[in-house]
Protein backbone atom coordinates (compact mmCIF):
# COMPACT_ATOMS: atom_id res chain seq x y z
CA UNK A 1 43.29 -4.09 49.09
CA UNK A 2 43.67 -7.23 46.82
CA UNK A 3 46.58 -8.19 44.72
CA UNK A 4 46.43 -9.90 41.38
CA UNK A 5 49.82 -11.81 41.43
CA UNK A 6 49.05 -12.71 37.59
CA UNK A 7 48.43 -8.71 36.96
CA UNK A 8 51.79 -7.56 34.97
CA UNK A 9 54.64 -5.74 36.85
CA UNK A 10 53.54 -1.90 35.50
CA UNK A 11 57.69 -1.42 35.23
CA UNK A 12 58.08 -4.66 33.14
CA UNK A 13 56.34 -1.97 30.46
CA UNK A 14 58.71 -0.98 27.96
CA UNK A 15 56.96 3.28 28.54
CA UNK A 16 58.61 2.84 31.89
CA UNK A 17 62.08 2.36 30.34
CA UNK A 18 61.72 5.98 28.57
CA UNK A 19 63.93 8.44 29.59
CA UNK A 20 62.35 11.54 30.25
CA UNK A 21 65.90 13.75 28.96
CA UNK A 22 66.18 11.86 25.97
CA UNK A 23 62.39 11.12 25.06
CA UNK A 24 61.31 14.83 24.47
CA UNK A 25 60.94 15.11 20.83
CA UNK A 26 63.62 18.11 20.03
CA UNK A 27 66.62 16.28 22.32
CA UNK A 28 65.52 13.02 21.07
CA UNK A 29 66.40 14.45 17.25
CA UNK A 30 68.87 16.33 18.39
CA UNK A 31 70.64 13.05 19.56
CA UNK A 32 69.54 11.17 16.49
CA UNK A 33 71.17 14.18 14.17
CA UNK A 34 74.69 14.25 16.39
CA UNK A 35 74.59 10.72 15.89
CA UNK A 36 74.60 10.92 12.31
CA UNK A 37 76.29 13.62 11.75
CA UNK A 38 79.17 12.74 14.11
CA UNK A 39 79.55 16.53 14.97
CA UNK A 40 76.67 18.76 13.73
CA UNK A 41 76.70 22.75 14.30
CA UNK A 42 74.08 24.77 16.15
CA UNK A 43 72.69 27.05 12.80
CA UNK A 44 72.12 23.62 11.23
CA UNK A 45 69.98 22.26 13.95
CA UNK A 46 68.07 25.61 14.35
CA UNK A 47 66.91 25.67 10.80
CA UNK A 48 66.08 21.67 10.56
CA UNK A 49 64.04 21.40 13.79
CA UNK A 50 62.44 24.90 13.34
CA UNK A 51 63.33 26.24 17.08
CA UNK A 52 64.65 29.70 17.97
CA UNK A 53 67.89 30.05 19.29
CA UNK A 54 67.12 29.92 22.74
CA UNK A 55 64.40 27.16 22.53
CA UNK A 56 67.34 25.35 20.64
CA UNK A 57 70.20 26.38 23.62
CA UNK A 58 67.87 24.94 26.50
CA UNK A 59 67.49 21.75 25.26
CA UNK A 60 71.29 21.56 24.19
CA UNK A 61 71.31 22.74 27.96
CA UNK A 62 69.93 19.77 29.41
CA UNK A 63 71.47 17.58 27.20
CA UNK A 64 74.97 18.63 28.20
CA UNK A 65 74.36 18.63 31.44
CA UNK A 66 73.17 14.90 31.60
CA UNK A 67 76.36 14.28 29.52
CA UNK A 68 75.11 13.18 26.69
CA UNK A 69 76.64 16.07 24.35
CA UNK A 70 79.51 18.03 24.25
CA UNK A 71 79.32 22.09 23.21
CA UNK A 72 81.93 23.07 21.72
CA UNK A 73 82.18 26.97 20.69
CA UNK A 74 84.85 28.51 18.29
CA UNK A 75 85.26 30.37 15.25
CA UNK A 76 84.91 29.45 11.51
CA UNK A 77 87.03 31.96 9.67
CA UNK A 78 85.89 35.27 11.15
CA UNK A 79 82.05 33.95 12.33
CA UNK A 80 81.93 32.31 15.39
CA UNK A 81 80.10 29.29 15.80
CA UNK A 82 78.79 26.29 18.27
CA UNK A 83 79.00 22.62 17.34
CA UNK A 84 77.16 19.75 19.07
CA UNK A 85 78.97 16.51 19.73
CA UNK A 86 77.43 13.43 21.02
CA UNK A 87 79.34 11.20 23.93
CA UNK A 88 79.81 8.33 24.49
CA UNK A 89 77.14 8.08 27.21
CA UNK A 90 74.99 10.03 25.18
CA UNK A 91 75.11 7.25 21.92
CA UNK A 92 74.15 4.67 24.41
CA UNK A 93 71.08 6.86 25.71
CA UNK A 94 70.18 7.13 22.40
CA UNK A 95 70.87 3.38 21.53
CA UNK A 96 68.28 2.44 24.78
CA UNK A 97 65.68 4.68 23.55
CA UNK A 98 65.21 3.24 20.26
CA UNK A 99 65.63 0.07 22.07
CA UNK A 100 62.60 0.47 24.55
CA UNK A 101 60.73 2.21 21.33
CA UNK A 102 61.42 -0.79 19.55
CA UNK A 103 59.72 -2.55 22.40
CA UNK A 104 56.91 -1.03 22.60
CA UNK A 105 56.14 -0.83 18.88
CA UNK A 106 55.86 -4.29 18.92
CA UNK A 107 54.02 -4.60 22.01
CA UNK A 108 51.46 -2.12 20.69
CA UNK A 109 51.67 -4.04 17.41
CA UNK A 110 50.91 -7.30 18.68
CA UNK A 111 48.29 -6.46 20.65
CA UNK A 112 46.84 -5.10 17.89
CA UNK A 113 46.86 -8.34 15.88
CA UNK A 114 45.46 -10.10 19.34
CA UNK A 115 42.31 -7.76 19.17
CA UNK A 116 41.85 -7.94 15.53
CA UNK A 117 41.61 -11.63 15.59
C-alpha cells in the first residue's frame, strides 16, 4: 500500500465536521426556528415543517437528549401545550453547522471556478 503524503487529510474536509444530530434536515430547522424564535411551540413547528406529531416528537427526541433543546410542557388557558427551547449547547451546535456549511459552500464554490477556468 502506497501513501500520497501530498493527498489531503479526508477529515481536513469541512463534510467531516457535520454533525449527524444536527445535520438531518427537520432538527437542523428545528434548531434554526428555536433559534429565532427564542422559544417556539410544538403546533407551530408541526404545521411549518409538514411532519405528524410523532415524526415531529422523535426528532424533538433526539434533540433533547443530545441537549440541545429543552421541552417544556404546560397549559395555555385550558389547552395544554409543548414549547421547544434551544440551549445553550444547542445555539453553538447550530452556530458550527452553519459554520462547516459555510465551509464547504465555498469549497464547492471555488472549485467550481477552478474547473470552469
Amino acid at each position: 500500500m502506497t501513501v500520497d503524503i501530498n493527498a489531503p487529510d479526508p477529515t481536513d474536509h469541512p463534510a467531516a465536521g457535520l454533525d449527524e444530530v444536527v445535520h438531518q434536515r427537520v432538527r437542523l430547522c428545528i434548531l434554526a426556528i428555536a433559534h429565532e424564535a427564542r422559544r417556539v411551540e410544538f403546533g407551530y413547528l408541526r404545521i411549518h415543517l409538514d411532519l405528524t406529531a410523532g415524526n415531529l416528537s422523535k426528532h424533538l427526541s433526539v434533540l433533547e437528549t443530545a441537549g440541545l433543546v429543552e421541552i417544556e410542557k404546560g397549559y395555555e388557558g385550558k389547552r395544554a401545550r409543548t414549547w421547544i427551547t434551544l440551549t445553550t449547547a444547542g445555539s453553538a451546535a447550530l452556530a458550527e453547522e452553519i459554520g462547516h456549511l459555510k465551509m464547504l459552500i465555498a469549497r464547492v464554490e471555488t472549485n467550481t471556478e477552478v474547473q470552469r477556468s
